[in-house]
Protein backbone atom coordinates (compact mmCIF):
# COMPACT_ATOMS: atom_id res chain seq x y z
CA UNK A 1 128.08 103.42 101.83
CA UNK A 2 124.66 103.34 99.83
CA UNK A 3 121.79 102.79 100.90
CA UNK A 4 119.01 100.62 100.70
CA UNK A 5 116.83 101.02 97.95
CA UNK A 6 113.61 98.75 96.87
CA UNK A 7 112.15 98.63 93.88
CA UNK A 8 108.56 100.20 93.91
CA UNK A 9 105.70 99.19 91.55
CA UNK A 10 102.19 100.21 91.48
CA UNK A 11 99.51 97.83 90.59
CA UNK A 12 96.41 98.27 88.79
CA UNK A 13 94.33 98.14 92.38
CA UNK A 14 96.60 101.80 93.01
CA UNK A 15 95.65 103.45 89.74
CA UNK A 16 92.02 102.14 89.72
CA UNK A 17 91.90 104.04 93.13
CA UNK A 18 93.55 107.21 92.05
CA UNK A 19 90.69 106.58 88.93
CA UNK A 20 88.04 106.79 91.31
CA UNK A 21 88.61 109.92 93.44
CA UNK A 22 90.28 112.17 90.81
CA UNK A 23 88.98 113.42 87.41
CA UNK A 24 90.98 112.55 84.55
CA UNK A 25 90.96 116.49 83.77
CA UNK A 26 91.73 119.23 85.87
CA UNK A 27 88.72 120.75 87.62
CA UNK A 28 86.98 124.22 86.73
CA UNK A 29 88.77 125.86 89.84
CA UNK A 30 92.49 123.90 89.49
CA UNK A 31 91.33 120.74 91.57
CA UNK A 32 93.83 118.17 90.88
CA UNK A 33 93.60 115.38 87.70
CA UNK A 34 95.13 112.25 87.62
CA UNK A 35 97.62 113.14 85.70
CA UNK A 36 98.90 116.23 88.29
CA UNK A 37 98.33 113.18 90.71
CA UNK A 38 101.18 111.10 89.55
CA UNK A 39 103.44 113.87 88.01
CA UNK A 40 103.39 115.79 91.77
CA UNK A 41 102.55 112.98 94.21
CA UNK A 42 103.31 110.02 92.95
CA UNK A 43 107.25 110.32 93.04
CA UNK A 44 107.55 111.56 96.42
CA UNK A 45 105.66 108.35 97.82
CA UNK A 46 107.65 105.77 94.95
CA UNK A 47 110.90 107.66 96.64
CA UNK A 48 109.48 106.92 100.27
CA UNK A 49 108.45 103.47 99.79
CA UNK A 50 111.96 102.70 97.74
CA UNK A 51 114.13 104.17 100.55
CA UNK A 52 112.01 104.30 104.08
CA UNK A 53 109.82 101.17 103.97
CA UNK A 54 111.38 99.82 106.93
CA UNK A 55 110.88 102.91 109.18
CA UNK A 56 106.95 103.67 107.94
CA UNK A 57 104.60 101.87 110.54
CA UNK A 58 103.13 98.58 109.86
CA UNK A 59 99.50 98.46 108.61
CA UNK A 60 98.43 95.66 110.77
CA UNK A 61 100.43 94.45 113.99
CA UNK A 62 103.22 91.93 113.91
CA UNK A 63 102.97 91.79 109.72
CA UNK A 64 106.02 93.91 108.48
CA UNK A 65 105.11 93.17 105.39
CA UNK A 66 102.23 96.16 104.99
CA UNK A 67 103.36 99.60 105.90
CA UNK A 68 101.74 102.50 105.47
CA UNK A 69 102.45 106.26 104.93
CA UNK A 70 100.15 109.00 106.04
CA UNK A 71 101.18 112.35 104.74
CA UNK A 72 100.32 115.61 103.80
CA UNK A 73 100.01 116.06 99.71
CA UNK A 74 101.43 119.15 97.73
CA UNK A 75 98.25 119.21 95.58
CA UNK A 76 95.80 117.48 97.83
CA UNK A 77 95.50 118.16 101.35
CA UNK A 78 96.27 114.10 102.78
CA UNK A 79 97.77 111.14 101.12
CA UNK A 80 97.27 107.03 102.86
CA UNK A 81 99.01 104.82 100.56
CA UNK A 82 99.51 100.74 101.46
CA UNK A 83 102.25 99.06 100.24
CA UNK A 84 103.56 95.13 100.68
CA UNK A 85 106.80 93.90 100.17
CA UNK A 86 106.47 90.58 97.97
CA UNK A 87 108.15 87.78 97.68
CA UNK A 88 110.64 89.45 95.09
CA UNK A 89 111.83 92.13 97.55
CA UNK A 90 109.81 94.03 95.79
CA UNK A 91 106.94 96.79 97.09
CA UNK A 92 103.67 97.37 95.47
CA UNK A 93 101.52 99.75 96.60
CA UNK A 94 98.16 98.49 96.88
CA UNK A 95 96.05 100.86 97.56
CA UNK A 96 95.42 104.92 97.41
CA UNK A 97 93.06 107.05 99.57
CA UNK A 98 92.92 110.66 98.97
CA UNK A 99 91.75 113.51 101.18
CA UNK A 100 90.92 116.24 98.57
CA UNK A 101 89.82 118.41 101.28
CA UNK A 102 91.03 121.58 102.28
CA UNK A 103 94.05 120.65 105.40
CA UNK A 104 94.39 117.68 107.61
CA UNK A 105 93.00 118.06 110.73
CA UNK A 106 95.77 118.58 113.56
């Protein structure tokens, strides 16, 4: 049996956020770039929109089309990512916020 996969596409309202809390270089003391961003990050939530969408928790009440997952980064210390399924079938994730700080509290 396989399993249900979607189809996961970032718009330009994802990257333009990404754009705005990282530097497009890596910092003097290793903080993250862009670039690290997508090559680390990026996959893991693609993968977890594409195959858990259904299970994440819906961003506003009653409208299961906006989920959202809250996790814990490998480069950065929190990750909130929206994503909608369209009318396609279809998610986009539609927004990125980044908690470059140290750990999440518990």
């Amino acid at each position: 049996m396989t399993e249900r996969r979607l189809v996961v596409r970032a718009t330009s309202d994802f990257f333009r956020d990404l754009d705005r809390q990282l530097p497009g270089e890596r910092g003097p003391r290793g903080e993250p770039s862009t670039h690290d961003f997508q090559a680390f990050e990026l996959l893991r939530i693609v993968e977890r929109f594409a195959t858990g969408f259904e299970d994440l928790p819906e961003l506003i009440p009653g409208r299961a089309d906006y989920r959202i997952l809250i996790t814990a980064g490998t480069l950065v210390a929190g990750i909130a990512v929206v994503g909608q399924l369209v009318g396609d079938g279809a998610v986009e994730l539609i927004q990125l916020d980044i908690d470059v700080g140290e750990s999440w509290p518990d």
